[in-house]
PDB file of N, CA and C in Angstrom:
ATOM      1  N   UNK A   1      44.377  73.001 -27.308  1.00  0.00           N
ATOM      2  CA  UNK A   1      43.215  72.306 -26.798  1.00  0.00           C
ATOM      3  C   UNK A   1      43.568  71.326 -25.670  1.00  0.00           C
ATOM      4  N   UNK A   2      44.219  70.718 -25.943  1.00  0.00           N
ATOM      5  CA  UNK A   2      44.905  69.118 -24.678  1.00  0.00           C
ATOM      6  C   UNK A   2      45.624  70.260 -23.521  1.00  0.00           C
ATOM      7  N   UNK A   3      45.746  71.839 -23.780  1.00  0.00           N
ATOM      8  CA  UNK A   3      45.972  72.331 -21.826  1.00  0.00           C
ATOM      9  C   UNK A   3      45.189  72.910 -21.465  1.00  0.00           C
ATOM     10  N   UNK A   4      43.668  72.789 -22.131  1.00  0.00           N
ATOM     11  CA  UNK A   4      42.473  73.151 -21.261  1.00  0.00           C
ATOM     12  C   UNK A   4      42.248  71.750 -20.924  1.00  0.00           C
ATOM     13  N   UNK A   5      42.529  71.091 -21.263  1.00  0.00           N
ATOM     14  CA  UNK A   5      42.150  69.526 -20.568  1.00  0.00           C
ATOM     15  C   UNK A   5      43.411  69.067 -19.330  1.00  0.00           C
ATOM     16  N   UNK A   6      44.245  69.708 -19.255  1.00  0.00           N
ATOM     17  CA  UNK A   6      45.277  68.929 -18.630  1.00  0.00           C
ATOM     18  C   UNK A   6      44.711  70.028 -17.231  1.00  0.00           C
ATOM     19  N   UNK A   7      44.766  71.562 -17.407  1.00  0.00           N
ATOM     20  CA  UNK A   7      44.259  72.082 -16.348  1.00  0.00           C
ATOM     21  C   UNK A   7      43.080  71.902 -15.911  1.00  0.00           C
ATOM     22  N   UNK A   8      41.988  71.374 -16.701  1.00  0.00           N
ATOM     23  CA  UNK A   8      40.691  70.877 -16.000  1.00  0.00           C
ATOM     24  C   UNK A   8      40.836  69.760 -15.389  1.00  0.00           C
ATOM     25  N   UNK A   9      41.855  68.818 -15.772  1.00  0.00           N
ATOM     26  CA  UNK A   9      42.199  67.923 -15.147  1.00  0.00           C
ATOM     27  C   UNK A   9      43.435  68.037 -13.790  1.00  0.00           C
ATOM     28  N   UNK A  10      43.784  69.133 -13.960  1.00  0.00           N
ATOM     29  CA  UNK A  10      44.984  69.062 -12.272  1.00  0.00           C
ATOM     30  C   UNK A  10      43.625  70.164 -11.926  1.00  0.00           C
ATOM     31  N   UNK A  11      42.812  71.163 -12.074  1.00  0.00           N
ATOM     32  CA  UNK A  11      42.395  71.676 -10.891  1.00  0.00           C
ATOM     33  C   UNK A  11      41.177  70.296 -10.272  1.00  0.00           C
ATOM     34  N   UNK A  12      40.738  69.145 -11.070  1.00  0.00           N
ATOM     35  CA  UNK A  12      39.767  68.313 -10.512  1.00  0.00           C
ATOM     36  C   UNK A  12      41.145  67.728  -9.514  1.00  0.00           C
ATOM     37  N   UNK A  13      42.125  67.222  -9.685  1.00  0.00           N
ATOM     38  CA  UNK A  13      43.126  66.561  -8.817  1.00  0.00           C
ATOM     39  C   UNK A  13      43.083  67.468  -7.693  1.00  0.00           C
ATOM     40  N   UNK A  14      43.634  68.522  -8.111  1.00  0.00           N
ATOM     41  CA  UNK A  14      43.613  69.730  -6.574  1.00  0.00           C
ATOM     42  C   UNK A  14      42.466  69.346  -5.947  1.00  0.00           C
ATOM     43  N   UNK A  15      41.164  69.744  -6.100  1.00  0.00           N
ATOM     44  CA  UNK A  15      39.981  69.627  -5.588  1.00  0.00           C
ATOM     45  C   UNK A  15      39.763  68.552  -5.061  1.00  0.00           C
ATOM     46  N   UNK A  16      40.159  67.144  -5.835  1.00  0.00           N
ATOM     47  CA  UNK A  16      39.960  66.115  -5.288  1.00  0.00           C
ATOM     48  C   UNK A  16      40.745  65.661  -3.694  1.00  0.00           C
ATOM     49  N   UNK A  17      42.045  66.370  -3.656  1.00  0.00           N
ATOM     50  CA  UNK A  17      42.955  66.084  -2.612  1.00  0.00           C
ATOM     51  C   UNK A  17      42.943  66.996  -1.525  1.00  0.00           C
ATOM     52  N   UNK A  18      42.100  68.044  -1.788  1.00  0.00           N
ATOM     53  CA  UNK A  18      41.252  68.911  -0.867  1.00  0.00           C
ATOM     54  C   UNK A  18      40.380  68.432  -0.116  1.00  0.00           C
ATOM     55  N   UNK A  19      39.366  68.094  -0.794  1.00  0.00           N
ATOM     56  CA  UNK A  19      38.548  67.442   0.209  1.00  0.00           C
ATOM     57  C   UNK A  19      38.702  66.047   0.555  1.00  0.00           C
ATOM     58  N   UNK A  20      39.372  65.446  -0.138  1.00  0.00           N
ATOM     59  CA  UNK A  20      40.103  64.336   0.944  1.00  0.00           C
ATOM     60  C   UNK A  20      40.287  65.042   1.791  1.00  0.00           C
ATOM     61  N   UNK A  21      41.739  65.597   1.926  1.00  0.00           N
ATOM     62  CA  UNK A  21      42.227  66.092   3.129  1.00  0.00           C
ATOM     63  C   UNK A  21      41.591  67.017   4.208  1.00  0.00           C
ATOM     64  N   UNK A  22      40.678  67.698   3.742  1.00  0.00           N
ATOM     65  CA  UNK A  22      39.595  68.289   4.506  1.00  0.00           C
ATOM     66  C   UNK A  22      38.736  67.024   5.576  1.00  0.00           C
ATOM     67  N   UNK A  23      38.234  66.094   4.781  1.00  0.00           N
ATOM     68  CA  UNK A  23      37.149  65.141   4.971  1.00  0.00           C
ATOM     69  C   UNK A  23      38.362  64.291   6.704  1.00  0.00           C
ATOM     70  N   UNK A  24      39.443  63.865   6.262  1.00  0.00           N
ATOM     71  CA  UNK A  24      40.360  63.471   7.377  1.00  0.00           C
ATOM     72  C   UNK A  24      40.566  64.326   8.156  1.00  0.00           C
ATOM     73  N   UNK A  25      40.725  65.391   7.908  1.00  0.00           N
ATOM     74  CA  UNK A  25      41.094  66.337   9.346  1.00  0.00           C
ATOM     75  C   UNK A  25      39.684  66.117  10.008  1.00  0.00           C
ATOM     76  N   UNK A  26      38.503  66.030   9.396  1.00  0.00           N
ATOM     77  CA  UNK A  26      37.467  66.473  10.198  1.00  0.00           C
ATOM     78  C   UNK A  26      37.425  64.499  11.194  1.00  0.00           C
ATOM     79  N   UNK A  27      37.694  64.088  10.169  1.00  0.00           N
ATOM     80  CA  UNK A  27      37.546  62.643  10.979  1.00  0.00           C
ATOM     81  C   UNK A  27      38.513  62.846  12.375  1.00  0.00           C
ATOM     82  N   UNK A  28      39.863  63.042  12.127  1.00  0.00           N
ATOM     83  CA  UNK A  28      40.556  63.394  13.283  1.00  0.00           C
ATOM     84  C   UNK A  28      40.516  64.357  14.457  1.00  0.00           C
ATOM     85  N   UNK A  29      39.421  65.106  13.747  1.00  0.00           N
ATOM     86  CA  UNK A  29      39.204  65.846  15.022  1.00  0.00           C
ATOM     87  C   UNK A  29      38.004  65.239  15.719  1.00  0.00           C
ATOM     88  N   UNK A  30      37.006  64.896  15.284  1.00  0.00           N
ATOM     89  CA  UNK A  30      35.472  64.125  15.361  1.00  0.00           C
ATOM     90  C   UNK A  30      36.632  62.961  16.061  1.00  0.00           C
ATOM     91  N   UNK A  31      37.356  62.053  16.276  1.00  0.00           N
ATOM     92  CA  UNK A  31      38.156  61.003  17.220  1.00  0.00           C
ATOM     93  C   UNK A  31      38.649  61.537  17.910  1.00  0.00           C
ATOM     94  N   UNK A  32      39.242  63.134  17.833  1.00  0.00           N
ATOM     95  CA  UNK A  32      40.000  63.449  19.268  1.00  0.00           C
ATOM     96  C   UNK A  32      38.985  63.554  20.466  1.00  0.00           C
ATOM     97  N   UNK A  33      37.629  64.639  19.871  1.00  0.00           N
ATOM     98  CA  UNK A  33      36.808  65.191  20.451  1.00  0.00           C
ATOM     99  C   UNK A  33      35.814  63.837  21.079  1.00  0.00           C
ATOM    100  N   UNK A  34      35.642  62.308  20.830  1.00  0.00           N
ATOM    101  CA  UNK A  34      35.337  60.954  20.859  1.00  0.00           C
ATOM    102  C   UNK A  34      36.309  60.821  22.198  1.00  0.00           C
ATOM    103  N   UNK A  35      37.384  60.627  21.911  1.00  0.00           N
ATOM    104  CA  UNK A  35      38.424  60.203  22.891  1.00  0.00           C
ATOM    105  C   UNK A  35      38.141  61.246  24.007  1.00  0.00           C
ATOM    106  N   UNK A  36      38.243  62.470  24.023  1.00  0.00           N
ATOM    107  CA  UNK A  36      37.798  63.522  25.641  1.00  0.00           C
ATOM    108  C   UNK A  36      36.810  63.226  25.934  1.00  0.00           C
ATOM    109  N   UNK A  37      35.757  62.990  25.050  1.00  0.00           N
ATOM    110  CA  UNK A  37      34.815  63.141  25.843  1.00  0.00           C
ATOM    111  C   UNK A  37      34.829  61.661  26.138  1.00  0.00           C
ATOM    112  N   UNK A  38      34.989  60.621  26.630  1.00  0.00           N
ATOM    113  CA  UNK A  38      35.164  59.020  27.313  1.00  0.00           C
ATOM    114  C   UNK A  38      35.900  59.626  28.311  1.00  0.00           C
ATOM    115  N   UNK A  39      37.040  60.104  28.285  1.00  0.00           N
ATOM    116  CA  UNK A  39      37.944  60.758  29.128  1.00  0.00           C
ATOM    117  C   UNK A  39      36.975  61.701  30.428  1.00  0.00           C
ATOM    118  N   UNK A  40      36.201  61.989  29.736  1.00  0.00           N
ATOM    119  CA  UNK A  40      35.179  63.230  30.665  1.00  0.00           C
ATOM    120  C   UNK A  40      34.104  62.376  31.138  1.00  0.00           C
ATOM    121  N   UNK A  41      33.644  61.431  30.108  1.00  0.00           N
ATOM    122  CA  UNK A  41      32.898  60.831  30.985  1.00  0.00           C
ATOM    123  C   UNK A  41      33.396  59.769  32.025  1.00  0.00           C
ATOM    124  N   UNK A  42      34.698  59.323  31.879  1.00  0.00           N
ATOM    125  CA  UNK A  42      35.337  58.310  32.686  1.00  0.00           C
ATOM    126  C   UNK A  42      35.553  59.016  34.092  1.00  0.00           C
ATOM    127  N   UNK A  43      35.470  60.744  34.463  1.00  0.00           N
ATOM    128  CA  UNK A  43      36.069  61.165  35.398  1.00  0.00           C
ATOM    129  C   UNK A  43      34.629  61.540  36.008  1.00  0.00           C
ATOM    130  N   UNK A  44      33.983  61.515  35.426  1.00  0.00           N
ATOM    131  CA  UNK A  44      32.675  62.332  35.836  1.00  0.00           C
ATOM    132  C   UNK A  44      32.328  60.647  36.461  1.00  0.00           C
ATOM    133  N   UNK A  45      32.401  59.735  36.206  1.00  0.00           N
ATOM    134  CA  UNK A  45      32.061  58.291  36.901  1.00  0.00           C
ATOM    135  C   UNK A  45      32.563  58.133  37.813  1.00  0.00           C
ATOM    136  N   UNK A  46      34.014  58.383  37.854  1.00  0.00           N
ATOM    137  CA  UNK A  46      34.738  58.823  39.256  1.00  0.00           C
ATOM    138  C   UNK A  46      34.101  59.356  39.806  1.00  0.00           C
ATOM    139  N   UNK A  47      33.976  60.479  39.709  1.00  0.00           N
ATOM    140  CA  UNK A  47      33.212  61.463  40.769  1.00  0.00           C
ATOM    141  C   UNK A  47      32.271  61.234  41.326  1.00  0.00           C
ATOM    142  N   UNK A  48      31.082  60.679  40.372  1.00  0.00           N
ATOM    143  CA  UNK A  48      30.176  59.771  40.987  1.00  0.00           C
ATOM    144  C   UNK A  48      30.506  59.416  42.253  1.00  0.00           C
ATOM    145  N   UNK A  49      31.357  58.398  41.976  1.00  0.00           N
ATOM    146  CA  UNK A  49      31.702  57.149  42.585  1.00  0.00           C
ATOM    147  C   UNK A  49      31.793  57.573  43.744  1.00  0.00           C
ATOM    148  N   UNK A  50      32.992  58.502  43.668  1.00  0.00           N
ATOM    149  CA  UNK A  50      33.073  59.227  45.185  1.00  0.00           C
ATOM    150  C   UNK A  50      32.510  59.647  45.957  1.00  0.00           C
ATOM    151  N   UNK A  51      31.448  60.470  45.401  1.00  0.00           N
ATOM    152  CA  UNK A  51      30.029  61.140  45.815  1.00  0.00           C
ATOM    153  C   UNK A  51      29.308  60.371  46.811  1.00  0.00           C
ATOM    154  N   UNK A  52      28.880  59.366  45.940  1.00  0.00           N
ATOM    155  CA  UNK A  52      28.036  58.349  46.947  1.00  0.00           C
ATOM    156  C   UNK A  52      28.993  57.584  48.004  1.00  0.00           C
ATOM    157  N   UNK A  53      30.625  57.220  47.460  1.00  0.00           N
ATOM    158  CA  UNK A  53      30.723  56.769  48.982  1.00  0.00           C
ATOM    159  C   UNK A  53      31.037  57.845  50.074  1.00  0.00           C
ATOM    160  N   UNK A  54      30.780  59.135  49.731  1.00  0.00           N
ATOM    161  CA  UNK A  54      30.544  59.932  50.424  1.00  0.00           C
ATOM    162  C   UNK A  54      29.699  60.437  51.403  1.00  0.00           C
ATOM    163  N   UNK A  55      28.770  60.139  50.052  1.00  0.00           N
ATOM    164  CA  UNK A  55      27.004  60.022  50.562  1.00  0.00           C
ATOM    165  C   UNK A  55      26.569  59.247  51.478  1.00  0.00           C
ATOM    166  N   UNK A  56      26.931  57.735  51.294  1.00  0.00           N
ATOM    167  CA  UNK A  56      26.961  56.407  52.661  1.00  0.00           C
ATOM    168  C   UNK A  56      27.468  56.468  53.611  1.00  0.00           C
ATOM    169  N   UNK A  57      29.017  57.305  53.596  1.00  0.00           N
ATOM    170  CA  UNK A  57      29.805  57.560  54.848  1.00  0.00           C
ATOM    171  C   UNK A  57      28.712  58.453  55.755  1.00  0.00           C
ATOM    172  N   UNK A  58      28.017  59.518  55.537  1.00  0.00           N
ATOM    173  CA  UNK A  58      27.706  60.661  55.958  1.00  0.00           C
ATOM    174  C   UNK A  58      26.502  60.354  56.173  1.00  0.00           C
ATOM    175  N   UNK A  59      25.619  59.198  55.833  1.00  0.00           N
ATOM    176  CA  UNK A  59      24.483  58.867  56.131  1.00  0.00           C
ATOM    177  C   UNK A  59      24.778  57.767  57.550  1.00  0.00           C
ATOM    178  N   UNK A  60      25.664  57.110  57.822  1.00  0.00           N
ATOM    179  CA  UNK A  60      26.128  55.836  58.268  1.00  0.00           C
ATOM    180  C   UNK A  60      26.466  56.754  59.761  1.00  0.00           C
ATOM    181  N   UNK A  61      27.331  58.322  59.165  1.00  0.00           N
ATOM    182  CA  UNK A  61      27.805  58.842  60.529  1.00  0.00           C
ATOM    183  C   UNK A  61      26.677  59.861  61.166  1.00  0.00           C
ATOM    184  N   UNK A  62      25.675  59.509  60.605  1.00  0.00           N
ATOM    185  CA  UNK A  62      24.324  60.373  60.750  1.00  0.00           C
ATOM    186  C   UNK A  62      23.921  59.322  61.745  1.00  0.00           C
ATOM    187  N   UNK A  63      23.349  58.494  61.509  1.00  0.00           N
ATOM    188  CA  UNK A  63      22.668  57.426  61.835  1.00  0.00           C
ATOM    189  C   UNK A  63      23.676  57.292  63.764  1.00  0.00           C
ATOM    190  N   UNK A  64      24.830  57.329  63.250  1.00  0.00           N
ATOM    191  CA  UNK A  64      25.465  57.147  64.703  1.00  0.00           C
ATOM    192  C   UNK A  64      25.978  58.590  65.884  1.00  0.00           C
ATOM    193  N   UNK A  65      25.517  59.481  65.270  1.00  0.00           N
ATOM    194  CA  UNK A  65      25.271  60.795  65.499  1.00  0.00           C
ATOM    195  C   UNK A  65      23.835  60.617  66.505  1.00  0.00           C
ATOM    196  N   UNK A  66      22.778  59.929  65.526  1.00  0.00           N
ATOM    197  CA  UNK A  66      21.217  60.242  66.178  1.00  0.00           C
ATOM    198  C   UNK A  66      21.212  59.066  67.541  1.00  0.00           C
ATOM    199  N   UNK A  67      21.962  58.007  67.006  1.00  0.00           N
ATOM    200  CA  UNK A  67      22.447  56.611  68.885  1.00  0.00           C
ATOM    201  C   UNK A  67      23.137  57.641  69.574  1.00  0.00           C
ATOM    202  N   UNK A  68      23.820  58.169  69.203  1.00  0.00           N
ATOM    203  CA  UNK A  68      24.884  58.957  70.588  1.00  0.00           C
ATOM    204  C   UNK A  68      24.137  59.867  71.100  1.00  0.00           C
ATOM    205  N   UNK A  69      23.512  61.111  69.806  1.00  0.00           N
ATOM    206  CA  UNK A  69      21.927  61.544  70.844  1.00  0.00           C
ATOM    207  C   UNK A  69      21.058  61.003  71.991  1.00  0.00           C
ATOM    208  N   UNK A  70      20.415  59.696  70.959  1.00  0.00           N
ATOM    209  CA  UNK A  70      19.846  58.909  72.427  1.00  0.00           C
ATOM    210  C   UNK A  70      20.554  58.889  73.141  1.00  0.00           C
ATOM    211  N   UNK A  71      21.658  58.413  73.289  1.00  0.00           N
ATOM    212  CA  UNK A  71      22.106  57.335  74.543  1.00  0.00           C
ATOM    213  C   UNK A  71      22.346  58.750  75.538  1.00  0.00           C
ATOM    214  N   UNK A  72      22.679  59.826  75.350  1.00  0.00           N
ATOM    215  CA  UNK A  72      22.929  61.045  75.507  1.00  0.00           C
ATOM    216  C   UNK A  72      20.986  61.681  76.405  1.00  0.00           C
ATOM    217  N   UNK A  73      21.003  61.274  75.755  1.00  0.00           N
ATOM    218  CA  UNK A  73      19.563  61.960  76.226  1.00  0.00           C
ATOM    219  C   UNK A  73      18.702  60.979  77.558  1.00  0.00           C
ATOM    220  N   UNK A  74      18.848  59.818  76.929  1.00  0.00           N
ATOM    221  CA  UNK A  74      18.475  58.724  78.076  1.00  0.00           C
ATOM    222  C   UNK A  74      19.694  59.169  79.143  1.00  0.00           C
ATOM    223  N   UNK A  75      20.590  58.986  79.197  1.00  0.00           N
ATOM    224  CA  UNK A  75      21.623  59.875  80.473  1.00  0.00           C
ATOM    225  C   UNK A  75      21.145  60.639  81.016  1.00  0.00           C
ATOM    226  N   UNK A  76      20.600  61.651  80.429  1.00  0.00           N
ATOM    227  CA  UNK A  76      19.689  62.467  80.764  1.00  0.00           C
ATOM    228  C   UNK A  76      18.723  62.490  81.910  1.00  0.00           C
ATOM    229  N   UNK A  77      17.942  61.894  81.168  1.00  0.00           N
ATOM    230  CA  UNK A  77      16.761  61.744  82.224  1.00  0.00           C
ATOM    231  C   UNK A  77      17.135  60.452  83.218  1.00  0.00           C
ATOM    232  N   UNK A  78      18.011  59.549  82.884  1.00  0.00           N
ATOM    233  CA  UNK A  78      18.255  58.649  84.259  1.00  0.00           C
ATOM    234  C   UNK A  78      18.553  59.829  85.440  1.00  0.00           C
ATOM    235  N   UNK A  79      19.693  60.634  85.058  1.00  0.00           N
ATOM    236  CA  UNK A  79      20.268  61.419  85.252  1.00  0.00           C
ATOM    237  C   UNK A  79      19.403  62.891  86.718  1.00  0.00           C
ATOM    238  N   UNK A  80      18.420  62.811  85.536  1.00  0.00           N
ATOM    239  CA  UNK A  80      17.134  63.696  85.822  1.00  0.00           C
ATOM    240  C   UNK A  80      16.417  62.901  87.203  1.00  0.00           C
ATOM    241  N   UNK A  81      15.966  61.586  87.219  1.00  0.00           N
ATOM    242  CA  UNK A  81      15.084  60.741  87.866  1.00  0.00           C
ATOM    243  C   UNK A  81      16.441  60.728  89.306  1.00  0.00           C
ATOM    244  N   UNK A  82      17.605  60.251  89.313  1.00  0.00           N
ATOM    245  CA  UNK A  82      18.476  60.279  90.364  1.00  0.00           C
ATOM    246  C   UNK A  82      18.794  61.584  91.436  1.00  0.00           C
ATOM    247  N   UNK A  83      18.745  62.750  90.636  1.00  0.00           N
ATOM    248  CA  UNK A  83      18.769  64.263  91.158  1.00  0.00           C
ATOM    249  C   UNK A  83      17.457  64.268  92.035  1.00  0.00           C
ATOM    250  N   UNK A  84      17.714  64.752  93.292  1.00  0.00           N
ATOM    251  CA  UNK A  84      16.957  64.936  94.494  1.00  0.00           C
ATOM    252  C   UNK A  84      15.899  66.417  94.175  1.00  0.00           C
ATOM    253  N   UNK A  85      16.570  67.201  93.437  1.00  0.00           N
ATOM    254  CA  UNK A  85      16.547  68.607  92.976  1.00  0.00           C
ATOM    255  C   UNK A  85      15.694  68.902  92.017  1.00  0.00           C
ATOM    256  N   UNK A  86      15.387  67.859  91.329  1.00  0.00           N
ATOM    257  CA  UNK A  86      14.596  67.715  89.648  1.00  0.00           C
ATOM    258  C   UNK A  86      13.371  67.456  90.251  1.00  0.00           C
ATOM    259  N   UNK A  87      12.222  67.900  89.698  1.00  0.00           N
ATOM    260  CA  UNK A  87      11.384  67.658  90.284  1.00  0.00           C
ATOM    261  C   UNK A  87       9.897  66.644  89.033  1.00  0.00           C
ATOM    262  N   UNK A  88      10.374  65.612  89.645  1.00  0.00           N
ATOM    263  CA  UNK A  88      10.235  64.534  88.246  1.00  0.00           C
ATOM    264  C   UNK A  88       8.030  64.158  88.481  1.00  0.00           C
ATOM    265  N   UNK A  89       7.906  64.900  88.541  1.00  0.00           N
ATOM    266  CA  UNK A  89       6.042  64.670  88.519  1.00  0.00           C
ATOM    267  C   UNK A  89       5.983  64.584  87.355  1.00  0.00           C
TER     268      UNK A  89
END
């Protein structure tokens, strides 16, 4: 009688140290998968980051793209008005 009790009692131990150990792996993986993804989001903020001062550079060299147009275009027609040949009516 006392080794149906001793084996009901080591398979509850087994079981018990099972899912412990089950229950921690899952914690450790649930913290690895915590830790990448900060990691992923820390790079993806980077990227951001870059983006827009990308975005400002390229708006900034826009902006001085459309002055050099003018100034380009006013040349132009000074250009136009000085020529004997142009016929400025």
């Amino acid at each position: 009688m006392w080794w149906i009790i001793l084996i009901i009692l080591a398979v509850l131990i087994v079981a018990g140290i099972i899912i412990v150990g089950g229950r921690r792996a899952r914690e450790a993986q649930l913290e690895k998968k915590r830790e990448e993804a900060t990691d992923l989001r820390r790079e993806a903020d980077k990227q951001a980051s870059a983006a827009g001062q990308r975005a400002a550079l390229a708006e900034e060299q826009a902006e001085q793209a459309e002055k050099e147009r003018a100034r380009a275009e006013e040349a132009r027609r000074r250009a136009d008005a000085v020529d004997p040949d142009v016929d400025n009516d």
